[in-house]
PDB file of N, CA and C in Angstrom:
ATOM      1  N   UNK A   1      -1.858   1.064   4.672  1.00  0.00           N
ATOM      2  CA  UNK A   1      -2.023   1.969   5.775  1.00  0.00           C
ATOM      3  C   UNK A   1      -3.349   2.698   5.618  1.00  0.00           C
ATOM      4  N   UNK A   2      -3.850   3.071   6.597  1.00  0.00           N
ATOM      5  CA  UNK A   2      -4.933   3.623   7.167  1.00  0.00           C
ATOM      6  C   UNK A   2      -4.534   5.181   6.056  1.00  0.00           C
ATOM      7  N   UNK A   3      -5.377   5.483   5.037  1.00  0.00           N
ATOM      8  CA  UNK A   3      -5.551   6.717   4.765  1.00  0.00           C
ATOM      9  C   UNK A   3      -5.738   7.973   5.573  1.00  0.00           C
ATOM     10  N   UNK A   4      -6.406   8.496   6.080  1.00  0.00           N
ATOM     11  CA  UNK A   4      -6.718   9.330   7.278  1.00  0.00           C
ATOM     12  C   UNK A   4      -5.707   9.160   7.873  1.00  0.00           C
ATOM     13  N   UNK A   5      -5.295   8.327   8.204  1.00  0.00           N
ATOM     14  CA  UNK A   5      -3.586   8.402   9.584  1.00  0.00           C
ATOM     15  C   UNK A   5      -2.440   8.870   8.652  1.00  0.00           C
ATOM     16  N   UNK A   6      -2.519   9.176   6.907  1.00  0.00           N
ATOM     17  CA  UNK A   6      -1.474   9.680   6.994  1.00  0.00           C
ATOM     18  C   UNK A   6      -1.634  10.766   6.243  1.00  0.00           C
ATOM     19  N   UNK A   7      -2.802  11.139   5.487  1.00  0.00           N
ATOM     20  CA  UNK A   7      -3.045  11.800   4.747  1.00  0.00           C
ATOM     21  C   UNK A   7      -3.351  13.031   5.492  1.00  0.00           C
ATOM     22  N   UNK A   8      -3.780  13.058   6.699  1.00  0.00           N
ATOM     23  CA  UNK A   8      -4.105  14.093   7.258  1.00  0.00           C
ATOM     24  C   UNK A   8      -3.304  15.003   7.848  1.00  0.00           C
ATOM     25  N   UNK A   9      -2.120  14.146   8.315  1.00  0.00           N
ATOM     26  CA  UNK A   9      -1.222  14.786   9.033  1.00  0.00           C
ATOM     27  C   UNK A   9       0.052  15.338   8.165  1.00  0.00           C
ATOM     28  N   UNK A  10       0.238  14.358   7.005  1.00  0.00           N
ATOM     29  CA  UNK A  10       1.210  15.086   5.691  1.00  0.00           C
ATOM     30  C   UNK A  10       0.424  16.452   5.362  1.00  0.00           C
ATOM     31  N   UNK A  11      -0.754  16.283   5.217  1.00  0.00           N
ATOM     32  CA  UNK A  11      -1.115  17.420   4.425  1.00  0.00           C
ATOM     33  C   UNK A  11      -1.196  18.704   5.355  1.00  0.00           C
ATOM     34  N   UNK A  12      -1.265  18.303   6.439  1.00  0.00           N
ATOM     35  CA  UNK A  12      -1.561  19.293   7.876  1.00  0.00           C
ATOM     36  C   UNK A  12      -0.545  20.003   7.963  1.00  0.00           C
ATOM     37  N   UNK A  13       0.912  19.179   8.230  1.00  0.00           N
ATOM     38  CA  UNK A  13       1.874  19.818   8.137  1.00  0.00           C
ATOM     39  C   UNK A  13       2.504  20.600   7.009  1.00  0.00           C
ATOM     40  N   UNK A  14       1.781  19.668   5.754  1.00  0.00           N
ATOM     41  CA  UNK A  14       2.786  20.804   4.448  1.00  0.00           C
ATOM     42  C   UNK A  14       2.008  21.961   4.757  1.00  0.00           C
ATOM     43  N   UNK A  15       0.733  22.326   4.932  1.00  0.00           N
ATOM     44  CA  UNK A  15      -0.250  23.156   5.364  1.00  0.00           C
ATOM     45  C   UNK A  15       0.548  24.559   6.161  1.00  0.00           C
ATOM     46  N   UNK A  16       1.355  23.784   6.946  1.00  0.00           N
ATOM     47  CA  UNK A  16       1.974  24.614   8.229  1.00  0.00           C
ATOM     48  C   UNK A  16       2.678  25.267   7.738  1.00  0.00           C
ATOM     49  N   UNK A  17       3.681  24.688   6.241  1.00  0.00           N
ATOM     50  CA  UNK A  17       5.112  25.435   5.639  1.00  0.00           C
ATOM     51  C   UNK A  17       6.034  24.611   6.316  1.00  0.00           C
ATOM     52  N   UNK A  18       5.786  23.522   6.600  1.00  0.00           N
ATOM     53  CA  UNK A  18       6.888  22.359   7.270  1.00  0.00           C
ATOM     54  C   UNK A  18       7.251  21.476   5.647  1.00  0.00           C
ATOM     55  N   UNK A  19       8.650  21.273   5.441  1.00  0.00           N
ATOM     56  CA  UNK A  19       8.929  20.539   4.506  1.00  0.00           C
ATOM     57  C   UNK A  19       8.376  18.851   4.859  1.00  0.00           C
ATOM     58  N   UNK A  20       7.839  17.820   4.122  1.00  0.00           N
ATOM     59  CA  UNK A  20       7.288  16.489   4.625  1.00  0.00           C
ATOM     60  C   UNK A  20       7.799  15.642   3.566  1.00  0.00           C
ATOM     61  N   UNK A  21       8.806  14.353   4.358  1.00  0.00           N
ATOM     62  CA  UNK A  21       9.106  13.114   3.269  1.00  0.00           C
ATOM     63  C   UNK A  21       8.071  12.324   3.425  1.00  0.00           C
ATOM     64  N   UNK A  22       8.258  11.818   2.383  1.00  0.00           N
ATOM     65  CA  UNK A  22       7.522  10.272   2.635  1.00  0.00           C
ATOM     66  C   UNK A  22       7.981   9.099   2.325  1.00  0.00           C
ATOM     67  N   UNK A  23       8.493   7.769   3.851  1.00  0.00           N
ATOM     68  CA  UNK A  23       9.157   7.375   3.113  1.00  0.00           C
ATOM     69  C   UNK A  23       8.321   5.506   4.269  1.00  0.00           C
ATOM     70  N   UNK A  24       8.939   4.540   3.070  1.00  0.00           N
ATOM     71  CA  UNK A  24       8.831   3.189   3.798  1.00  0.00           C
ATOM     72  C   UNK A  24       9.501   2.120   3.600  1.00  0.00           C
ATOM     73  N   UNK A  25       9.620   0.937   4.803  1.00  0.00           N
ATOM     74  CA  UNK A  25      10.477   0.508   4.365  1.00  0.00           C
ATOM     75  C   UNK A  25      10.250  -0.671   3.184  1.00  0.00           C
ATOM     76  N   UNK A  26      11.407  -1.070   2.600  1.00  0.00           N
ATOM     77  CA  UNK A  26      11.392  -2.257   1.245  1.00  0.00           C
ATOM     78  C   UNK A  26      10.836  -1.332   0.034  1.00  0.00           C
ATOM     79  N   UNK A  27      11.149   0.090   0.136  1.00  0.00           N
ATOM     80  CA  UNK A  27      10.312   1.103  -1.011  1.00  0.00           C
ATOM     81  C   UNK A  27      11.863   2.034  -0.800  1.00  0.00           C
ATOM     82  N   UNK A  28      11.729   2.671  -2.429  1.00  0.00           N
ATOM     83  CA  UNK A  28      12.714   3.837  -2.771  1.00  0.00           C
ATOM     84  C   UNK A  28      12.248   5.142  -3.387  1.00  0.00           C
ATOM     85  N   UNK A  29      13.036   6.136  -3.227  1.00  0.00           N
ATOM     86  CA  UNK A  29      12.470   6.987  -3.455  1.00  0.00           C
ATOM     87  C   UNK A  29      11.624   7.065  -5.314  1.00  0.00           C
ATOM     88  N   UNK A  30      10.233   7.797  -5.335  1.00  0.00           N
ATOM     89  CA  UNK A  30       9.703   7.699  -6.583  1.00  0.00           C
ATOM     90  C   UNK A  30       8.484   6.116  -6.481  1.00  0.00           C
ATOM     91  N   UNK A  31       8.445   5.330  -5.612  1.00  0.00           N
ATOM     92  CA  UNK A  31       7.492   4.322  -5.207  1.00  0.00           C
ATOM     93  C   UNK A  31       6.323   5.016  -4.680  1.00  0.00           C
ATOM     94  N   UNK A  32       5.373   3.861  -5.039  1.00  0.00           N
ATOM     95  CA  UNK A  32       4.073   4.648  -4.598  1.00  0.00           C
ATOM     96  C   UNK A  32       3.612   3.687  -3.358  1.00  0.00           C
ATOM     97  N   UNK A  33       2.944   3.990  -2.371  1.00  0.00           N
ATOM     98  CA  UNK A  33       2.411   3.689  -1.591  1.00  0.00           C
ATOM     99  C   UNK A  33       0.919   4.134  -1.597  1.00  0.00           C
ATOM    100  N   UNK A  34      -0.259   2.813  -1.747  1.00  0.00           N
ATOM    101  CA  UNK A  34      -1.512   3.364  -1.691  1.00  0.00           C
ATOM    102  C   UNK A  34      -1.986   3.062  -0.573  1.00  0.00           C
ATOM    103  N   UNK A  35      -3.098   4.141  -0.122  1.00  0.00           N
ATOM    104  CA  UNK A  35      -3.318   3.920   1.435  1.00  0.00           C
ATOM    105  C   UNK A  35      -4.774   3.286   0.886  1.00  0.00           C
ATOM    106  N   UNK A  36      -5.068   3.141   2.229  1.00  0.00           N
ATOM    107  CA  UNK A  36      -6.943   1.759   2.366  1.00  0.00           C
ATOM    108  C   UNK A  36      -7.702   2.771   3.048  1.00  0.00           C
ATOM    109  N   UNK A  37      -9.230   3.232   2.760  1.00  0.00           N
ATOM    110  CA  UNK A  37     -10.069   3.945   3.752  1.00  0.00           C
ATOM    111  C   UNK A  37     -11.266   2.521   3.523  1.00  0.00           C
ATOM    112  N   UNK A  38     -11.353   2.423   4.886  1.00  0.00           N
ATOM    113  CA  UNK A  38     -12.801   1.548   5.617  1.00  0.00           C
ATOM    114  C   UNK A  38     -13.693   2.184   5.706  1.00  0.00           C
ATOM    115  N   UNK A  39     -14.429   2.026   4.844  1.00  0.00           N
ATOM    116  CA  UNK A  39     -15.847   2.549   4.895  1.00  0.00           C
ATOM    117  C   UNK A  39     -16.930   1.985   5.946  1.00  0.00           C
ATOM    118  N   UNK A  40     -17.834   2.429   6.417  1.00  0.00           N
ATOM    119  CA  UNK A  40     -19.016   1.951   7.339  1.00  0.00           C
ATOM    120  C   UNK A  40     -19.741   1.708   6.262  1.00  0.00           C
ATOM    121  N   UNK A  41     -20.404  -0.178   6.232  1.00  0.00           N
ATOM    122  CA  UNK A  41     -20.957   0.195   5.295  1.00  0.00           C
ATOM    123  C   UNK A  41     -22.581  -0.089   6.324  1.00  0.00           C
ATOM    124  N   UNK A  42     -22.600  -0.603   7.555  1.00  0.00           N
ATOM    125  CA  UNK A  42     -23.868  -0.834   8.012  1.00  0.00           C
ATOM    126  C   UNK A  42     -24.119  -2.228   9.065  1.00  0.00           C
ATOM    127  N   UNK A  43     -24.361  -2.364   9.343  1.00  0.00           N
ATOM    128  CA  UNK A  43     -24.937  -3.846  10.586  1.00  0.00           C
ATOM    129  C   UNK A  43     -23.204  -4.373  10.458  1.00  0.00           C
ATOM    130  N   UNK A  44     -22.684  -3.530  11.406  1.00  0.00           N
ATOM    131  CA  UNK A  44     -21.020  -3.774  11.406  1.00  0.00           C
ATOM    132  C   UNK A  44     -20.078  -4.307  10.516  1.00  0.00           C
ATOM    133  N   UNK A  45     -20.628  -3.457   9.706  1.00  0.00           N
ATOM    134  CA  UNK A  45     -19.914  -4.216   8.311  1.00  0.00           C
ATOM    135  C   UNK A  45     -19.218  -3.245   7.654  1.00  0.00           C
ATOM    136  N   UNK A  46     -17.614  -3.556   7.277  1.00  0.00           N
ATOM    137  CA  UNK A  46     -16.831  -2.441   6.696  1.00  0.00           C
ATOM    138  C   UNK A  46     -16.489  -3.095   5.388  1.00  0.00           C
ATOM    139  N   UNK A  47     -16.014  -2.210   4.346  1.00  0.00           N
ATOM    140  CA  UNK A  47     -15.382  -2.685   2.918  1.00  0.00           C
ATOM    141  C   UNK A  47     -14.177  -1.672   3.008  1.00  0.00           C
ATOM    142  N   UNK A  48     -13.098  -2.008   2.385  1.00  0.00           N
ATOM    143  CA  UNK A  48     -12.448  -1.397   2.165  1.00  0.00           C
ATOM    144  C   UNK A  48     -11.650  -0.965   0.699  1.00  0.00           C
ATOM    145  N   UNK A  49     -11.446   0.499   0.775  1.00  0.00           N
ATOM    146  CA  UNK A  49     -11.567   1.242  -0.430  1.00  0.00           C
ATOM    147  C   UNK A  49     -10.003   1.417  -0.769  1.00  0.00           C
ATOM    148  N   UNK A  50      -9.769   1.762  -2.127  1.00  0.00           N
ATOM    149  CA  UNK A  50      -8.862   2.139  -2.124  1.00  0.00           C
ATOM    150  C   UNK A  50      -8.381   3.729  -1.965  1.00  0.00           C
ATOM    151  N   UNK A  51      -7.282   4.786  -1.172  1.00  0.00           N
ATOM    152  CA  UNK A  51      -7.191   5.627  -0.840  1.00  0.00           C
ATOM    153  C   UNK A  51      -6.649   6.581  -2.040  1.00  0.00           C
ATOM    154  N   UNK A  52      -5.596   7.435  -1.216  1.00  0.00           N
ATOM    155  CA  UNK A  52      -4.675   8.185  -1.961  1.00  0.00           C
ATOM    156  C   UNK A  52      -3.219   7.388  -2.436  1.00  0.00           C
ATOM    157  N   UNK A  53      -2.740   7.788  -3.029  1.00  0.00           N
ATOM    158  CA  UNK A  53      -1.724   7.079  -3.569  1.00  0.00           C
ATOM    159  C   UNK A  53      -0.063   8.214  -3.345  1.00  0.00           C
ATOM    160  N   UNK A  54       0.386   7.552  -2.842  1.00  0.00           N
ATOM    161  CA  UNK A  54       1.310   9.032  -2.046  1.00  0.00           C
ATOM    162  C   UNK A  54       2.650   8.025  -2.746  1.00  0.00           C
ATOM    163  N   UNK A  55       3.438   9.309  -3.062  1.00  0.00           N
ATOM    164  CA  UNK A  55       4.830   8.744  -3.643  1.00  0.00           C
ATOM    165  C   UNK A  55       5.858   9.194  -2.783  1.00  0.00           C
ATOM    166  N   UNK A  56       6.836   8.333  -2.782  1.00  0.00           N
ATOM    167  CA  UNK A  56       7.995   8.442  -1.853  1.00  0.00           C
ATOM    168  C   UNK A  56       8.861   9.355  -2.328  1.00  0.00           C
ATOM    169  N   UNK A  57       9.313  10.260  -1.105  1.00  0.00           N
ATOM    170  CA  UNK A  57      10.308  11.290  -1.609  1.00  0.00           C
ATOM    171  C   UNK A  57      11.747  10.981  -0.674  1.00  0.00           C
ATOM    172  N   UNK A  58      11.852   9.904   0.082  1.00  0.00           N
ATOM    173  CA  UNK A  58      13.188   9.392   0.174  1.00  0.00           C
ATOM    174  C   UNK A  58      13.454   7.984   0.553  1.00  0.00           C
ATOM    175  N   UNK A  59      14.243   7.554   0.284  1.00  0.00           N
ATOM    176  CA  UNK A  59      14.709   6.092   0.238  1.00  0.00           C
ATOM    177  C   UNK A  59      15.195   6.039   2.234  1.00  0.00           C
ATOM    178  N   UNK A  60      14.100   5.042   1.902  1.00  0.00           N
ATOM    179  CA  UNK A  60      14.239   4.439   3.835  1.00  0.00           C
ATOM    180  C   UNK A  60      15.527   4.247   3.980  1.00  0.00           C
ATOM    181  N   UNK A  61      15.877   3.224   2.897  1.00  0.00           N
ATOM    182  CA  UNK A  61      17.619   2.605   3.450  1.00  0.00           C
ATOM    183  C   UNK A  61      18.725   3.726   3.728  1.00  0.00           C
ATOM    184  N   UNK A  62      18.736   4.611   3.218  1.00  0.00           N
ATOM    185  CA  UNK A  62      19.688   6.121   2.945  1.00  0.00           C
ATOM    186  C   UNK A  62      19.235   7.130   3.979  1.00  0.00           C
ATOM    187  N   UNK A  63      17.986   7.460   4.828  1.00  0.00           N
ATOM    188  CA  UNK A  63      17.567   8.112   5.404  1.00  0.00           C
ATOM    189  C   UNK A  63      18.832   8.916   6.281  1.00  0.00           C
ATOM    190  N   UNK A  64      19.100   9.598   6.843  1.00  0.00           N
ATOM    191  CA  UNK A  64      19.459  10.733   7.562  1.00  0.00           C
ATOM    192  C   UNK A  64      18.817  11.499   8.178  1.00  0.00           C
ATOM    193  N   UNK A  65      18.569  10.584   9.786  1.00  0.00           N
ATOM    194  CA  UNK A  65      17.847  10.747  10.570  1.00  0.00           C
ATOM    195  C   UNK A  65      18.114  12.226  11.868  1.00  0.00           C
ATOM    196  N   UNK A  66      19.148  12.542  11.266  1.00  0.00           N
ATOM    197  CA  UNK A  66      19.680  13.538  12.091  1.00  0.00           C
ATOM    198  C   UNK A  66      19.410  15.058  11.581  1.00  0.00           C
ATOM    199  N   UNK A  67      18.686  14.718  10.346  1.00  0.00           N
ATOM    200  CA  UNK A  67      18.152  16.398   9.037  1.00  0.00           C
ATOM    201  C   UNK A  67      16.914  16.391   9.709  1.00  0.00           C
ATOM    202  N   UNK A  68      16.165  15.764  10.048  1.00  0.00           N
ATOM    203  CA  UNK A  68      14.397  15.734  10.922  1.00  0.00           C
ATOM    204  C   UNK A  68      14.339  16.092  11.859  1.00  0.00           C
ATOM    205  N   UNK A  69      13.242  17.139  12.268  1.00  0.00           N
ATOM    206  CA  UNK A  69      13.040  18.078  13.102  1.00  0.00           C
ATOM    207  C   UNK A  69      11.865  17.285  14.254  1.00  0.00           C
ATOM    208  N   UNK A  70      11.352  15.691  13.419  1.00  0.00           N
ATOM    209  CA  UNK A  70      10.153  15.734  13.859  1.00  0.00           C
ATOM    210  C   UNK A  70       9.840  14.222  13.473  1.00  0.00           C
ATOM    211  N   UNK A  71       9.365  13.006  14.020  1.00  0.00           N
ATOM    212  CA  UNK A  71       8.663  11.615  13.372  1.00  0.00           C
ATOM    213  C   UNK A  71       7.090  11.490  12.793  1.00  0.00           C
ATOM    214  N   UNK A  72       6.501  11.579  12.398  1.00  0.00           N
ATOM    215  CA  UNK A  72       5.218  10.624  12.147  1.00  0.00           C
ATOM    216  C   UNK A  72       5.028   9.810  11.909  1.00  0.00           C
ATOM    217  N   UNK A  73       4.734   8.489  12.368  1.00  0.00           N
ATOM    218  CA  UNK A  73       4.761   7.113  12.332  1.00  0.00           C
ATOM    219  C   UNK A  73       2.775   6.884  12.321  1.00  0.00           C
ATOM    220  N   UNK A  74       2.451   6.835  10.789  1.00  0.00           N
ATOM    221  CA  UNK A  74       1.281   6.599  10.475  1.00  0.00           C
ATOM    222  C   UNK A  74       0.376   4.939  11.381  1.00  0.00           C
ATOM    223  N   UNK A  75      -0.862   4.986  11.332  1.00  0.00           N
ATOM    224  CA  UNK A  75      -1.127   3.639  11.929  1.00  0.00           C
ATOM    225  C   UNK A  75      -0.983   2.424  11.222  1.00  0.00           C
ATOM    226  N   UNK A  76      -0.852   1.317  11.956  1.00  0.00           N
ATOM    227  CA  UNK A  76      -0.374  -0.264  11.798  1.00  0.00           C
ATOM    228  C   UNK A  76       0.316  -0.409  12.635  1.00  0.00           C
ATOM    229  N   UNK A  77       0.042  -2.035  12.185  1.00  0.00           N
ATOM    230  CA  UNK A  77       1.485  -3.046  12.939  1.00  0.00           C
ATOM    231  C   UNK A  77       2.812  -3.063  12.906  1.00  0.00           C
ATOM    232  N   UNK A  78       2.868  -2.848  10.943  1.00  0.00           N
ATOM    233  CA  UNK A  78       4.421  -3.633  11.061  1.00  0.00           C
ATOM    234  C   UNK A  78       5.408  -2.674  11.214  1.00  0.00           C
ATOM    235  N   UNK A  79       5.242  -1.328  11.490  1.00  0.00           N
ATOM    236  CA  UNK A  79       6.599  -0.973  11.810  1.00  0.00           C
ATOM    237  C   UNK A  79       7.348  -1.299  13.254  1.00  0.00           C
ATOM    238  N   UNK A  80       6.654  -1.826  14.389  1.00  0.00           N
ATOM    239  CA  UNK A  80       7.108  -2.427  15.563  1.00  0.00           C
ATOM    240  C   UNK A  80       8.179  -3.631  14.837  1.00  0.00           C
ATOM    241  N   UNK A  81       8.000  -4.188  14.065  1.00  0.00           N
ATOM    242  CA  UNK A  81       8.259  -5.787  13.394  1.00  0.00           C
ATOM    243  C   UNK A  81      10.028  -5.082  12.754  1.00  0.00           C
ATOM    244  N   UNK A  82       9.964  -3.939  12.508  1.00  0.00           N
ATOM    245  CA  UNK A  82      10.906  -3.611  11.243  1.00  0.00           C
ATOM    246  C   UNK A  82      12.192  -2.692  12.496  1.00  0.00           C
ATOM    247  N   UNK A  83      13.242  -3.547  12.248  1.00  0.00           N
ATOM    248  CA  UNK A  83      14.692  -2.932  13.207  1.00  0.00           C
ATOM    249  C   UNK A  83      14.625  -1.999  12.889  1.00  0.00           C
ATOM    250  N   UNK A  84      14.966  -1.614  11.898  1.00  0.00           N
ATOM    251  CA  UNK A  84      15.151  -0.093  11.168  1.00  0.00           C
ATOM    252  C   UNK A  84      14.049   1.248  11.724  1.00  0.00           C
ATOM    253  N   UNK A  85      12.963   0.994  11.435  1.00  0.00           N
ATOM    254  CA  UNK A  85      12.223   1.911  12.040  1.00  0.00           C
ATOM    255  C   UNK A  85      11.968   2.323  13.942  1.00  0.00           C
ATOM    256  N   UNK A  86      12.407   0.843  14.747  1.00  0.00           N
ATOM    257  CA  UNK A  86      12.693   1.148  15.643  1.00  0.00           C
ATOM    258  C   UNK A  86      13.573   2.058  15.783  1.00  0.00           C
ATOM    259  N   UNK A  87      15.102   1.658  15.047  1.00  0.00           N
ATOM    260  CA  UNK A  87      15.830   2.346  15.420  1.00  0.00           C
ATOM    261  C   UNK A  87      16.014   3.833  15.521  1.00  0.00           C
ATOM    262  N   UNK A  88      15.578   4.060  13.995  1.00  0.00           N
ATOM    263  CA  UNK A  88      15.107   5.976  13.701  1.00  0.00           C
ATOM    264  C   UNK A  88      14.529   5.924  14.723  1.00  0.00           C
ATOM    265  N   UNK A  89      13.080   5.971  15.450  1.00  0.00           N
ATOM    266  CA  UNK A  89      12.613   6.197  16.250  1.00  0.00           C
ATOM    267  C   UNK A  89      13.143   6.432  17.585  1.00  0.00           C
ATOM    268  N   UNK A  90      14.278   5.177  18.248  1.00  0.00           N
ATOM    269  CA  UNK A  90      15.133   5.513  19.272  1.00  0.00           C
ATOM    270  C   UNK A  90      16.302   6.660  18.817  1.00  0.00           C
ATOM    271  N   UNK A  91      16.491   7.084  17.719  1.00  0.00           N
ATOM    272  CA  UNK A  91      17.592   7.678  17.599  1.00  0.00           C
ATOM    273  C   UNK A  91      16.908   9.539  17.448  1.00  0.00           C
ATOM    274  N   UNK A  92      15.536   9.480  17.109  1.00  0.00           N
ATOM    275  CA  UNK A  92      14.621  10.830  17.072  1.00  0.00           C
ATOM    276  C   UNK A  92      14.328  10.665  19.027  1.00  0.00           C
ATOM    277  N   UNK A  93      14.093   9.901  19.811  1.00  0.00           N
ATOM    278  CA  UNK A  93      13.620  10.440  20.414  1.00  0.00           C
ATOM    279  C   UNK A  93      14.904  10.501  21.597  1.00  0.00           C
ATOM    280  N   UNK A  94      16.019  10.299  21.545  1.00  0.00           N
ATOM    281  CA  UNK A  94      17.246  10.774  22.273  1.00  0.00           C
ATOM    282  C   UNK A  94      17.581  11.616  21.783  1.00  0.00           C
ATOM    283  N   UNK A  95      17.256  12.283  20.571  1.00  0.00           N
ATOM    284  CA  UNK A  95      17.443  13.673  20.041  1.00  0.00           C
ATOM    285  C   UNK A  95      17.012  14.828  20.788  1.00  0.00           C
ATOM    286  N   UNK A  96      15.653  14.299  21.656  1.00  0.00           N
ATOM    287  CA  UNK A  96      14.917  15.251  22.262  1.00  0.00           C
ATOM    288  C   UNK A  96      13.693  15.419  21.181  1.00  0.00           C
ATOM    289  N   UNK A  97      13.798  14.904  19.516  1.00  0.00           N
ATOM    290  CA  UNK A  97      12.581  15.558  19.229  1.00  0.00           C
ATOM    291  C   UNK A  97      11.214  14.773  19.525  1.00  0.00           C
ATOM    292  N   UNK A  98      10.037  15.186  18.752  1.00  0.00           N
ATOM    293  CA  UNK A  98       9.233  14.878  19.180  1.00  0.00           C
ATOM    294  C   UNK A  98       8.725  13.708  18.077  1.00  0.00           C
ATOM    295  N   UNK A  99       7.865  12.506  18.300  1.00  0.00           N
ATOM    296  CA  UNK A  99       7.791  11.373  17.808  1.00  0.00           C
ATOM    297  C   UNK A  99       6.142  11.115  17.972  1.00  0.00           C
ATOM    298  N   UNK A 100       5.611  11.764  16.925  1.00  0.00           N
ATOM    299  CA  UNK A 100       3.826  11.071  17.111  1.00  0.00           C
ATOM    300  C   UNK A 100       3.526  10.278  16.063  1.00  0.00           C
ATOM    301  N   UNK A 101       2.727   9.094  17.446  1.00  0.00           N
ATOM    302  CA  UNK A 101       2.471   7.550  16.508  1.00  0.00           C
ATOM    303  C   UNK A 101       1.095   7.350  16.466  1.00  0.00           C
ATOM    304  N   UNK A 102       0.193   6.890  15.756  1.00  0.00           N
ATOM    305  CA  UNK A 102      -0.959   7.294  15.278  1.00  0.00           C
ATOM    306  C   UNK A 102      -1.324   5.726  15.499  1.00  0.00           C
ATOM    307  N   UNK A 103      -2.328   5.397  16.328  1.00  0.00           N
ATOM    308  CA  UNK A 103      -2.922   3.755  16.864  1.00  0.00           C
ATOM    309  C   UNK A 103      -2.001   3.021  16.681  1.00  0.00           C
ATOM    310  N   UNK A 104      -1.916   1.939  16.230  1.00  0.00           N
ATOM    311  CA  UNK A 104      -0.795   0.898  16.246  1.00  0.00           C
ATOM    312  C   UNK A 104       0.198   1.074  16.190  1.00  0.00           C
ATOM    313  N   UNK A 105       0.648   2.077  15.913  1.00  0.00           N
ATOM    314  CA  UNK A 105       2.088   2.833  15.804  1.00  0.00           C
ATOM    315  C   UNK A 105       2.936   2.731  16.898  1.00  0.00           C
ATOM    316  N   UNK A 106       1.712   3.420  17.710  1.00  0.00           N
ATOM    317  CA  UNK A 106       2.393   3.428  19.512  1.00  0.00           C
ATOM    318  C   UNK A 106       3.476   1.797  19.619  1.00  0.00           C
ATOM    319  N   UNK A 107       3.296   1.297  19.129  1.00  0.00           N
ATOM    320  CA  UNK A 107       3.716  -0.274  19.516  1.00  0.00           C
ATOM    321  C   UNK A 107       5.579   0.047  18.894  1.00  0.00           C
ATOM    322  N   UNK A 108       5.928   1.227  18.120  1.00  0.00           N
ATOM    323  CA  UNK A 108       7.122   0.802  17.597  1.00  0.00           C
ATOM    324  C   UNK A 108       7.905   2.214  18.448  1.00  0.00           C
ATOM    325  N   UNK A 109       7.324   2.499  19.493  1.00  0.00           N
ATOM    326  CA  UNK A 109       8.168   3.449  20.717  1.00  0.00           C
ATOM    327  C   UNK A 109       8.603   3.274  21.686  1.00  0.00           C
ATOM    328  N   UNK A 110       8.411   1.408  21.525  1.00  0.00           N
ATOM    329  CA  UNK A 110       8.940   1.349  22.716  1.00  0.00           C
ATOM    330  C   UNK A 110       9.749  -0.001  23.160  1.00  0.00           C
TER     331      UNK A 110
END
């Protein structure tokens, strides 16, 4: 995942005094997830770096989607691909709450 798409907004919100999991799927809680930053490196040419390294503080499969006040669905593809994350997603946004998906993301709202 796109560093910046998630690093910014975890940290934004712990920022706020909002409690923030972090979680994905085929990962349990205590897994690390490292994010990728694309560098510009010049005559349209990107490399890519390695990011932050963010550890999971709950197990996707166990989630309890009904304790969340709130979604962030960082950018990429594959969570459109993954039932499960659809589903949280349909089940946060008949909640009434609110669900922000960050570029490719948009693809698993709908």
């Amino acid at each position: 995942m796109e560093d910046y798409e998630i690093t910014v907004p975890f940290q934004s919100l712990q920022a706020l005094g909002c409690h923030v999991d972090g979680v994905c799927p085929k990962k349990k809680v205590g897994d690390i997830c490292t994010t990728a930053v694309h560098d510009f490196e010049g005559d349209q040419t990107y490399s890519e770096k390695q990011g932050h390294n963010f550890t999971l503080t709950t197990d996707f499969d166990t989630i309890d989607v009904s304790s969340y006040n709130a979604l962030v669905i960082p950018g990429g593809r594959a969570p459109k691909y993954n039932e499960k994350v659809i589903e949280i997603v349909k089940q946060i946004m008949e909640a009434g709450k609110p669900v922000a998906s960050i570029c490719h993301a948009m693809g698993s709202r709908f």
